[in-house]
PDB file of N, CA and C in Angstrom:
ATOM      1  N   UNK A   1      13.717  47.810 -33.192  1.00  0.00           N
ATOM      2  CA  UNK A   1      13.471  48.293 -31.861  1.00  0.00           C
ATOM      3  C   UNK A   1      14.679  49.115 -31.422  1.00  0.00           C
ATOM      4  N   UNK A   2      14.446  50.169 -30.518  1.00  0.00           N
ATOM      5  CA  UNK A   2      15.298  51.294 -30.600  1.00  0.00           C
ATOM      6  C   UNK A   2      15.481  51.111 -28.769  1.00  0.00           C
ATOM      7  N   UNK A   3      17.086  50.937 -28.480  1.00  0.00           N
ATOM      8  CA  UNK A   3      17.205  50.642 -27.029  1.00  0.00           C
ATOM      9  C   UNK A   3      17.718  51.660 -27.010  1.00  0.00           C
ATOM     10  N   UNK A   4      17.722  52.338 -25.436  1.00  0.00           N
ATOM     11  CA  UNK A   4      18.319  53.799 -25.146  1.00  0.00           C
ATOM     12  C   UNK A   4      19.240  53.098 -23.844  1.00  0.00           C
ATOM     13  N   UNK A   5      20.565  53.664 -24.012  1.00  0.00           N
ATOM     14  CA  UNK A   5      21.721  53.473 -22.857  1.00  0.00           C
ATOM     15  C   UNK A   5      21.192  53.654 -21.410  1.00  0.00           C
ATOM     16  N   UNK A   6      20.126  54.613 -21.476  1.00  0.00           N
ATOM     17  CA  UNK A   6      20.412  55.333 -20.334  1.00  0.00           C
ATOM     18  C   UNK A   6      19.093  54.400 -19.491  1.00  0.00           C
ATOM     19  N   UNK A   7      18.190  53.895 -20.352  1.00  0.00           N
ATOM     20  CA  UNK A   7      16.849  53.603 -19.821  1.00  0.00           C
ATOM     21  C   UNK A   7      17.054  52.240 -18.380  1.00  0.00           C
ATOM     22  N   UNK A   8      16.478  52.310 -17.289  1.00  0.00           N
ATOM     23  CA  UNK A   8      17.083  51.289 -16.144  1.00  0.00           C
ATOM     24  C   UNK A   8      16.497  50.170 -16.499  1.00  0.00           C
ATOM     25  N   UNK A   9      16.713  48.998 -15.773  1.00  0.00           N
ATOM     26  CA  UNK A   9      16.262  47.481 -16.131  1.00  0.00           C
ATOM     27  C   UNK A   9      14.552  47.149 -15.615  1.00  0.00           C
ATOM     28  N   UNK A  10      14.532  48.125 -14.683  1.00  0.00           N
ATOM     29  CA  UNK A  10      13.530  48.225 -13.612  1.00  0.00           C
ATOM     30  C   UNK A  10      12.870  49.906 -13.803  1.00  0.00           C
ATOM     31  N   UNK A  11      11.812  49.372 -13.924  1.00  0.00           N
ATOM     32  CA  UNK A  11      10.820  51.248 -13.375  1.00  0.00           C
ATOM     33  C   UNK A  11       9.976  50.359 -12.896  1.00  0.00           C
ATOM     34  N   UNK A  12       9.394  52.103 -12.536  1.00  0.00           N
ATOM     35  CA  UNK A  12       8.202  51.908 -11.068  1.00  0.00           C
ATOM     36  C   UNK A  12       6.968  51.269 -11.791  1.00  0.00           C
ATOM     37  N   UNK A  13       6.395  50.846 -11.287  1.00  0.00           N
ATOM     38  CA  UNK A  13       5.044  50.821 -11.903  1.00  0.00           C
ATOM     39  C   UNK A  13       3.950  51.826 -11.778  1.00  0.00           C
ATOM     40  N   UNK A  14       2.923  51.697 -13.266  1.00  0.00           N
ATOM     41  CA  UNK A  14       2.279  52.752 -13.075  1.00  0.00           C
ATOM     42  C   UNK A  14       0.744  52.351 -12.909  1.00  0.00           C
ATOM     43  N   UNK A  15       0.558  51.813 -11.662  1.00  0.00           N
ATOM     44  CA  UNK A  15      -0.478  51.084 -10.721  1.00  0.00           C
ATOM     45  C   UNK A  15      -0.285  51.854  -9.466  1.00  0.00           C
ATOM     46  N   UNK A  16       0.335  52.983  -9.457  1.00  0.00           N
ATOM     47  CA  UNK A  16       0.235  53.307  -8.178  1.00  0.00           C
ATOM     48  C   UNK A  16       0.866  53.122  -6.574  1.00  0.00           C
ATOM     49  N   UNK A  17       1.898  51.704  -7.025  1.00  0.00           N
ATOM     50  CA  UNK A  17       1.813  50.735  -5.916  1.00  0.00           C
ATOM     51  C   UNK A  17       3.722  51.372  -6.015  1.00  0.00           C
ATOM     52  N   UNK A  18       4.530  50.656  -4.753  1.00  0.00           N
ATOM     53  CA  UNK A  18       5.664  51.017  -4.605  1.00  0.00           C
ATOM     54  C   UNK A  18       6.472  49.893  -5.403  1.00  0.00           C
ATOM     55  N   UNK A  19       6.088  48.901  -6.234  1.00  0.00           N
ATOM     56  CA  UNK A  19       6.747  48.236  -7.386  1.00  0.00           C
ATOM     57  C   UNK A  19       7.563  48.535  -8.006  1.00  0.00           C
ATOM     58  N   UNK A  20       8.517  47.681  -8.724  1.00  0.00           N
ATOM     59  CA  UNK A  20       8.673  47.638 -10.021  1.00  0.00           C
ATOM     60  C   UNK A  20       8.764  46.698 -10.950  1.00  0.00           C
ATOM     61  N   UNK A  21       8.645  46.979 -12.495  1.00  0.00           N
ATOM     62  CA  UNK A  21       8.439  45.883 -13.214  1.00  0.00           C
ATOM     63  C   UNK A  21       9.681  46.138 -13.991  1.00  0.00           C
ATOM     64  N   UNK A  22       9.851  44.640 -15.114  1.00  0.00           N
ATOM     65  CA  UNK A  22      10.689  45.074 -16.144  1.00  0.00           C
ATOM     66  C   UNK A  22      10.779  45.989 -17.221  1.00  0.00           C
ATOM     67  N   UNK A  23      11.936  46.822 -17.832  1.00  0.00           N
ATOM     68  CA  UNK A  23      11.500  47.725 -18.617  1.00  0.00           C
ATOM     69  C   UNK A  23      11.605  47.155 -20.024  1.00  0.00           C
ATOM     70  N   UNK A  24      10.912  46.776 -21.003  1.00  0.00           N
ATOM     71  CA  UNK A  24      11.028  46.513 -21.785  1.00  0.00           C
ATOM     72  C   UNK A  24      12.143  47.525 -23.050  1.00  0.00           C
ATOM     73  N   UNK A  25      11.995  48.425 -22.800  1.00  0.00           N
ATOM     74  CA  UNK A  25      12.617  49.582 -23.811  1.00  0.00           C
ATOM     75  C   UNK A  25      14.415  49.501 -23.161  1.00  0.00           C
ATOM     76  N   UNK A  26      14.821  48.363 -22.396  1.00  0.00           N
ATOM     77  CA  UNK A  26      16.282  48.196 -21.929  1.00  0.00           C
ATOM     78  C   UNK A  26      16.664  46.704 -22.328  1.00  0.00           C
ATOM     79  N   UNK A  27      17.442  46.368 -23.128  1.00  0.00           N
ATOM     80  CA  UNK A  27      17.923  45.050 -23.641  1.00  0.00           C
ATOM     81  C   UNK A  27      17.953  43.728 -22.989  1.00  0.00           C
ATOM     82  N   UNK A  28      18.260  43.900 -21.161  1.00  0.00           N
ATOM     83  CA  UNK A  28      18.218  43.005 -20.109  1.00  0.00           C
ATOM     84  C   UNK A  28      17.111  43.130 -19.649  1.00  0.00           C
ATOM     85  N   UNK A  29      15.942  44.594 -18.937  1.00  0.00           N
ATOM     86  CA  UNK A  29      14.662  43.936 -19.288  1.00  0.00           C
ATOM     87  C   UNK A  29      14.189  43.071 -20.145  1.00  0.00           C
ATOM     88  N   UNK A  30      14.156  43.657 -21.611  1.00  0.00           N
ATOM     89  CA  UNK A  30      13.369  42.626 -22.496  1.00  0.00           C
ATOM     90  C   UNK A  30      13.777  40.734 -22.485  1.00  0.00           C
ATOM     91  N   UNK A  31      15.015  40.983 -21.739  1.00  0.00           N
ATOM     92  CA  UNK A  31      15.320  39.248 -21.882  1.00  0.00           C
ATOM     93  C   UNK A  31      14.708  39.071 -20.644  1.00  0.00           C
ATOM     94  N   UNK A  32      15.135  39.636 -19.299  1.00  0.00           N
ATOM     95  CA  UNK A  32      13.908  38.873 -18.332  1.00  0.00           C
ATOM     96  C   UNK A  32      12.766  38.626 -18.190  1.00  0.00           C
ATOM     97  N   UNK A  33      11.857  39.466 -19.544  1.00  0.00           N
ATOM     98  CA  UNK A  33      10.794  39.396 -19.953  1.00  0.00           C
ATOM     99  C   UNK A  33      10.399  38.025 -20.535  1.00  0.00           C
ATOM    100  N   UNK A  34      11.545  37.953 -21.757  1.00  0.00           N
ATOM    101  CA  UNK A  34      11.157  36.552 -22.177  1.00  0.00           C
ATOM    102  C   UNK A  34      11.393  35.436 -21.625  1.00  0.00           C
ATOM    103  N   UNK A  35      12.869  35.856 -20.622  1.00  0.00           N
ATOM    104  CA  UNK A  35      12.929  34.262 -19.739  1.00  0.00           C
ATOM    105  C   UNK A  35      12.303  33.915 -18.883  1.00  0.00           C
ATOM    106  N   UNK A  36      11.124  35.150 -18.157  1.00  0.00           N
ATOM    107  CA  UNK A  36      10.319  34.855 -17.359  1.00  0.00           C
ATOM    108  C   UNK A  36       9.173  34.276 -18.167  1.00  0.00           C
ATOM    109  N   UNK A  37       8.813  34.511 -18.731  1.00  0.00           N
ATOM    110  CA  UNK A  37       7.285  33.781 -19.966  1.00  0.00           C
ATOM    111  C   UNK A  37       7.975  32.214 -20.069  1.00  0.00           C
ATOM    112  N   UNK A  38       9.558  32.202 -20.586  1.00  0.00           N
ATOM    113  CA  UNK A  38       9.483  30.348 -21.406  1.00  0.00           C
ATOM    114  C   UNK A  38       9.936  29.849 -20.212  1.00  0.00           C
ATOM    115  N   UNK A  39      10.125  30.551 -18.722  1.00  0.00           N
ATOM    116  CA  UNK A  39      10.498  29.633 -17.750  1.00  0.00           C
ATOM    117  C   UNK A  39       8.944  29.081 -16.874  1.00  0.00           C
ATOM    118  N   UNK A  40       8.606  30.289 -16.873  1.00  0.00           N
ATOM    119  CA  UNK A  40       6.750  29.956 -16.745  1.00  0.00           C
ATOM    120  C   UNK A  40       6.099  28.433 -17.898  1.00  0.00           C
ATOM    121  N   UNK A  41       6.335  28.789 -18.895  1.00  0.00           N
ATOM    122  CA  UNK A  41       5.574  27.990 -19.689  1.00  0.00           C
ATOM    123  C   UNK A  41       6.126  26.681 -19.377  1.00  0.00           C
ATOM    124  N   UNK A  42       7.760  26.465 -19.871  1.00  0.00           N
ATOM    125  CA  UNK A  42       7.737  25.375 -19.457  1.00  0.00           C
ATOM    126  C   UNK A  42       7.414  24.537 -18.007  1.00  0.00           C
ATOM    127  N   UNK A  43       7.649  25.601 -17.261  1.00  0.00           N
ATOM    128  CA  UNK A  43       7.036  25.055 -15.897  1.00  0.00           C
ATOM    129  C   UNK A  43       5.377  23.977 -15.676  1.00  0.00           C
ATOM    130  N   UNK A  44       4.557  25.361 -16.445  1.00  0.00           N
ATOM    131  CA  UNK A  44       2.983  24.960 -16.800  1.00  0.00           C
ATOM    132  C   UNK A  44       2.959  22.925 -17.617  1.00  0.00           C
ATOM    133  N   UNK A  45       4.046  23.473 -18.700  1.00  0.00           N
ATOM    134  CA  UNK A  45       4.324  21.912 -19.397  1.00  0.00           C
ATOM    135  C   UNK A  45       4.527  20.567 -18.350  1.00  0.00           C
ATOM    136  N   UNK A  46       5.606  21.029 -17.660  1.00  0.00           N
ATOM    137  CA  UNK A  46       5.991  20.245 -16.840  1.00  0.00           C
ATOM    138  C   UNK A  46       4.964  19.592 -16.051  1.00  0.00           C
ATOM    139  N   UNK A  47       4.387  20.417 -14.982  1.00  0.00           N
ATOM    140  CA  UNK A  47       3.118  19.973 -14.406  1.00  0.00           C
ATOM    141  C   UNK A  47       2.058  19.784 -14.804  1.00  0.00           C
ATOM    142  N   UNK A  48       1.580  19.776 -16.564  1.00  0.00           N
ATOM    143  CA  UNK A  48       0.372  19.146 -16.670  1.00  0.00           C
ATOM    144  C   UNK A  48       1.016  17.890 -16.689  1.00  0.00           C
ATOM    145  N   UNK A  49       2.137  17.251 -17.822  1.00  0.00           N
ATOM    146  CA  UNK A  49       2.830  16.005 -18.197  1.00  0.00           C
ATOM    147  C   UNK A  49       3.193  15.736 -16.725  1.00  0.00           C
ATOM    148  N   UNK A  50       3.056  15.600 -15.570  1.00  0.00           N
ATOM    149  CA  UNK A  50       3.840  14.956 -14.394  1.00  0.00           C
ATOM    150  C   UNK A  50       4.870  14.415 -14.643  1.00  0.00           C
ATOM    151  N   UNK A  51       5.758  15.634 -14.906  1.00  0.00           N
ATOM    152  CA  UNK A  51       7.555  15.257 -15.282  1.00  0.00           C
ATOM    153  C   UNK A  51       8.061  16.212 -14.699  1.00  0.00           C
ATOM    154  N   UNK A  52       9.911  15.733 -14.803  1.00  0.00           N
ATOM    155  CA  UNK A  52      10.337  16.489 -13.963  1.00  0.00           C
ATOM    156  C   UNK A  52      10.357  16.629 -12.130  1.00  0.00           C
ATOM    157  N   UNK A  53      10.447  17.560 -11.561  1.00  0.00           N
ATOM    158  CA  UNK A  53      10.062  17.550 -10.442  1.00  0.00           C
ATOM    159  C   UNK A  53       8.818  17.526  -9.870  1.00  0.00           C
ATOM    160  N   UNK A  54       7.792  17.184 -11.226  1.00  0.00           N
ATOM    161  CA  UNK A  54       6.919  16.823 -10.724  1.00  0.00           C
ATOM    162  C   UNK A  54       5.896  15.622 -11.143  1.00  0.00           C
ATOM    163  N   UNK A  55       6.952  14.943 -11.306  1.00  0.00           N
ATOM    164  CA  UNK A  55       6.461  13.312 -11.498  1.00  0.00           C
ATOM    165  C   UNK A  55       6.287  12.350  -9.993  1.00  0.00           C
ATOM    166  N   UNK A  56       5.394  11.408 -10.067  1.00  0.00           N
ATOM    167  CA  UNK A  56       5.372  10.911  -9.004  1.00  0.00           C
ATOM    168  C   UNK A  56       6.513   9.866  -8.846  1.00  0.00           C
ATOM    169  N   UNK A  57       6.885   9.719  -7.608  1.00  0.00           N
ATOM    170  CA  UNK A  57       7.925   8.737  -6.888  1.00  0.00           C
ATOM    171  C   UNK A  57       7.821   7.582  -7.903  1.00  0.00           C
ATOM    172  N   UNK A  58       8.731   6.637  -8.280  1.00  0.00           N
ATOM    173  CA  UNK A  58       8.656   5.521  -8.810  1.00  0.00           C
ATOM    174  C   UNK A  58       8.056   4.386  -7.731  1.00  0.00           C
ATOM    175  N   UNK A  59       6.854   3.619  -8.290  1.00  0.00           N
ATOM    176  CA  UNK A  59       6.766   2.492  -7.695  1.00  0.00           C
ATOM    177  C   UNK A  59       7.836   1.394  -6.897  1.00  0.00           C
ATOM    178  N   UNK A  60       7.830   1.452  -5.954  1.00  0.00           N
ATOM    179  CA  UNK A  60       9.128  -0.039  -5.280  1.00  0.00           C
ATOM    180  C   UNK A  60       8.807  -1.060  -6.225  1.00  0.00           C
ATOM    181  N   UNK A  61       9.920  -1.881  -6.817  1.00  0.00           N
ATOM    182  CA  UNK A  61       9.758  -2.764  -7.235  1.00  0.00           C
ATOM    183  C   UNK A  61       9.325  -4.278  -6.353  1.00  0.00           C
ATOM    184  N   UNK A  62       8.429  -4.903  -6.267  1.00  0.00           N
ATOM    185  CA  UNK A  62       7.732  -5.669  -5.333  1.00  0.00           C
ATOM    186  C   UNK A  62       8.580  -7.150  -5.370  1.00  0.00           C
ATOM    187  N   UNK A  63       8.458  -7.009  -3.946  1.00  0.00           N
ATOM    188  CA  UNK A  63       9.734  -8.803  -3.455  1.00  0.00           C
ATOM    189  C   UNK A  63       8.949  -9.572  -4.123  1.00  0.00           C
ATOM    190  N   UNK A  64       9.508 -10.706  -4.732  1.00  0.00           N
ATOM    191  CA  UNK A  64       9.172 -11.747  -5.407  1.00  0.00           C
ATOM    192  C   UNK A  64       8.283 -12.844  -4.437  1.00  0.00           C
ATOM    193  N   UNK A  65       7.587 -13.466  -5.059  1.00  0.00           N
ATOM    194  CA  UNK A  65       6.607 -14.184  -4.083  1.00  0.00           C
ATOM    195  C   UNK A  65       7.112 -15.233  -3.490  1.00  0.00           C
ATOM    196  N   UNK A  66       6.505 -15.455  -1.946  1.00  0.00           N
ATOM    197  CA  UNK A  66       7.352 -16.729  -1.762  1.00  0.00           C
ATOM    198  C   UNK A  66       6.114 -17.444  -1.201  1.00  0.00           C
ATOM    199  N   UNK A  67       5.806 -18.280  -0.912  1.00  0.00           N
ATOM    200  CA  UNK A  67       4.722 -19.108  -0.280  1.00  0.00           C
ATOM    201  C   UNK A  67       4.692 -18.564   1.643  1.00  0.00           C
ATOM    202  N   UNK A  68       3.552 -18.159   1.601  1.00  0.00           N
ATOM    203  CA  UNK A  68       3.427 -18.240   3.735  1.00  0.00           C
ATOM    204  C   UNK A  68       4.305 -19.476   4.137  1.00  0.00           C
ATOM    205  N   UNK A  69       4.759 -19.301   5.609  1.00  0.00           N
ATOM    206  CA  UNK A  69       5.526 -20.274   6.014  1.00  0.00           C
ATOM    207  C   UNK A  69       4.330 -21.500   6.551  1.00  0.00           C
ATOM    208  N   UNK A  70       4.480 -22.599   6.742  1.00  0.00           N
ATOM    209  CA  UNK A  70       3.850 -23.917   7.014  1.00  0.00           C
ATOM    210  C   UNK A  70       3.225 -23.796   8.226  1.00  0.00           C
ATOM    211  N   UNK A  71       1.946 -23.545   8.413  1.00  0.00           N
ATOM    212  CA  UNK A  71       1.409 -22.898  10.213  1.00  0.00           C
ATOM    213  C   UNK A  71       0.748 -24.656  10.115  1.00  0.00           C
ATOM    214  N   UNK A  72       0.576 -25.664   9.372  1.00  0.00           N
ATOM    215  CA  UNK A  72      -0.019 -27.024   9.891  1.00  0.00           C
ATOM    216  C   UNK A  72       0.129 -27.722  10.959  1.00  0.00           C
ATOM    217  N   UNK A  73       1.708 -27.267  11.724  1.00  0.00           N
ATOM    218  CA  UNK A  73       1.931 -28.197  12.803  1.00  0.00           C
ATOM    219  C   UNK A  73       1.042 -27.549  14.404  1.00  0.00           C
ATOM    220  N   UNK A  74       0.809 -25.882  13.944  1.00  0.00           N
ATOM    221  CA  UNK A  74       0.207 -25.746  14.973  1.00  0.00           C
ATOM    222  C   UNK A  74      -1.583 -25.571  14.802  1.00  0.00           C
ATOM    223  N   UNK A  75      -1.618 -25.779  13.910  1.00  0.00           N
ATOM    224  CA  UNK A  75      -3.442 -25.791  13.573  1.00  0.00           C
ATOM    225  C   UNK A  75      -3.992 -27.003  14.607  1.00  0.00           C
ATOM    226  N   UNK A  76      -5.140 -26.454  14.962  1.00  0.00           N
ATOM    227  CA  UNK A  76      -5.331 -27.577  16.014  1.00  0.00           C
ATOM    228  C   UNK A  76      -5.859 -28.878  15.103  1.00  0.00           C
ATOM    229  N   UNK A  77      -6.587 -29.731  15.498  1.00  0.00           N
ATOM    230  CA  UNK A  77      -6.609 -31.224  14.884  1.00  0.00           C
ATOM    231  C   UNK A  77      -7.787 -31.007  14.509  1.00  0.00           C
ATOM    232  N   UNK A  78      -8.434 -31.824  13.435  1.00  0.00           N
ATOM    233  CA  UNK A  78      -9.374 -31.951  12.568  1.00  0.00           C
ATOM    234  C   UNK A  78     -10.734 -32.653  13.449  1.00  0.00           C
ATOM    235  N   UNK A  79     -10.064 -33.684  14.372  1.00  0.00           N
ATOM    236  CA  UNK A  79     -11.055 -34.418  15.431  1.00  0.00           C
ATOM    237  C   UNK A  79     -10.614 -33.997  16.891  1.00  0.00           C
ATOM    238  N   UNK A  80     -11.349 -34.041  17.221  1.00  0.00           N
ATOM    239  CA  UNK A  80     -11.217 -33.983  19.367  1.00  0.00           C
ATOM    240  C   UNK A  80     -10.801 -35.502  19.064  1.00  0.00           C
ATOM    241  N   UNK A  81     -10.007 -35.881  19.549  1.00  0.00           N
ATOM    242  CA  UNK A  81     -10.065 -37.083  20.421  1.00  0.00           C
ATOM    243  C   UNK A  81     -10.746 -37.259  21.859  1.00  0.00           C
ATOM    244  N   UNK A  82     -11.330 -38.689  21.723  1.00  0.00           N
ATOM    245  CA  UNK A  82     -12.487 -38.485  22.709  1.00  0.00           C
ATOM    246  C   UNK A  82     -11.768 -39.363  24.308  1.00  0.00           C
ATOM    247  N   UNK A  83     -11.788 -39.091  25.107  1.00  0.00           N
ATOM    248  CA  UNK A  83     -11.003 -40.105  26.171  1.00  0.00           C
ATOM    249  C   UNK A  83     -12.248 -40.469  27.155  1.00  0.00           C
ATOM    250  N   UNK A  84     -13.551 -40.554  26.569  1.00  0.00           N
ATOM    251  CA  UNK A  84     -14.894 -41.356  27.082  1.00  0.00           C
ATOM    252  C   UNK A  84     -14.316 -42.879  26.736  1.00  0.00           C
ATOM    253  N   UNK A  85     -14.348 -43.610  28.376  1.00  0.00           N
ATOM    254  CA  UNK A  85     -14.437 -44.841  27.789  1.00  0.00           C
ATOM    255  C   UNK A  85     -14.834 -45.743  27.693  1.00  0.00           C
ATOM    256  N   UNK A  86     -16.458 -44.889  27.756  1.00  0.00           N
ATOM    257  CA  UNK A  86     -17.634 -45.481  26.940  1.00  0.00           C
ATOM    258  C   UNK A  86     -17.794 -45.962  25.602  1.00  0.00           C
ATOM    259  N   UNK A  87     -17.423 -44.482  24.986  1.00  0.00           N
ATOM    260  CA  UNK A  87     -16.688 -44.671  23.250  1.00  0.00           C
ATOM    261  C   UNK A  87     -15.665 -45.389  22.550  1.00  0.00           C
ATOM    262  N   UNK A  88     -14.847 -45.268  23.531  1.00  0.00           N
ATOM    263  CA  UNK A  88     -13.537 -46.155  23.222  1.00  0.00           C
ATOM    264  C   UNK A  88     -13.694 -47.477  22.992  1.00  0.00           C
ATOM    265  N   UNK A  89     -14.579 -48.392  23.333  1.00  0.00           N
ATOM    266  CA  UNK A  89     -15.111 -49.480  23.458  1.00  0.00           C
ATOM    267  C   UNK A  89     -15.360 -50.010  22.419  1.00  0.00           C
ATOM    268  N   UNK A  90     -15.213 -50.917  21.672  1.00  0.00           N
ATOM    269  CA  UNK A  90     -15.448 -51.905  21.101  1.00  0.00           C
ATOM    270  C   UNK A  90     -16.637 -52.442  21.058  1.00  0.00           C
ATOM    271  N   UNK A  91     -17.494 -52.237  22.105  1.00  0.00           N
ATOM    272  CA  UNK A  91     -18.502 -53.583  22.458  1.00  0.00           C
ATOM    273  C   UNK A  91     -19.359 -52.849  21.985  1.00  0.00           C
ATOM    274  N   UNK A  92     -20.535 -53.648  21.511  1.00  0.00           N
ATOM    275  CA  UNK A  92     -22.039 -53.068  20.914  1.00  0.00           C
ATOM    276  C   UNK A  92     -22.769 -53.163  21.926  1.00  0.00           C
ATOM    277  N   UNK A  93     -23.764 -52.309  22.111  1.00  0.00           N
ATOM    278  CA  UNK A  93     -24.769 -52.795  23.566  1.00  0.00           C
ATOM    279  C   UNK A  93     -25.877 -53.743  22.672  1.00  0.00           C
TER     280      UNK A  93
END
């Protein structure tokens, strides 16, 4: 490949548009050429594999278990106590 001194890093593009692209036929074009492709690609790598900056957050590692605290003393009671003292009674009719 035949590089010319004089050729710029940058020309216009020939799309018409007020652009420019890299020139390949200039030694530092052709490398931003290729470092733009393997910085692309690996990028593409990166985000299919979710690595890198684009891996998800690590899981919190989860507090160790401890038992609920003891709510029995305020649970209400299993029976009404009855203060009829009809019931209270002993006696059989």
């Amino acid at each position: 490949m035949r590089f010319d001194e004089n050729e710029p890093v940058f020309k216009r593009s020939k799309w018409g548009t007020n652009r420019y692209e890299y020139n390949p036929n200039n030694p530092v074009g052709l490398a931003l050429i290729v470092l733009s492709v393997a910085f692309a690609t690996v990028m593409l790598i990166l985000m299919h594999n979710h690595a890198g900056p684009f891996a998800s957050p690590p899981d919190p590692t989860p507090a160790p278990w401890s038992p609920p605290p003891d709510m029995s003393r305020w649970a209400p009671p299993t029976e009404i106590p009855s203060t009829d003292p009809a019931r209270t009674s002993t006696d059989s009719p």
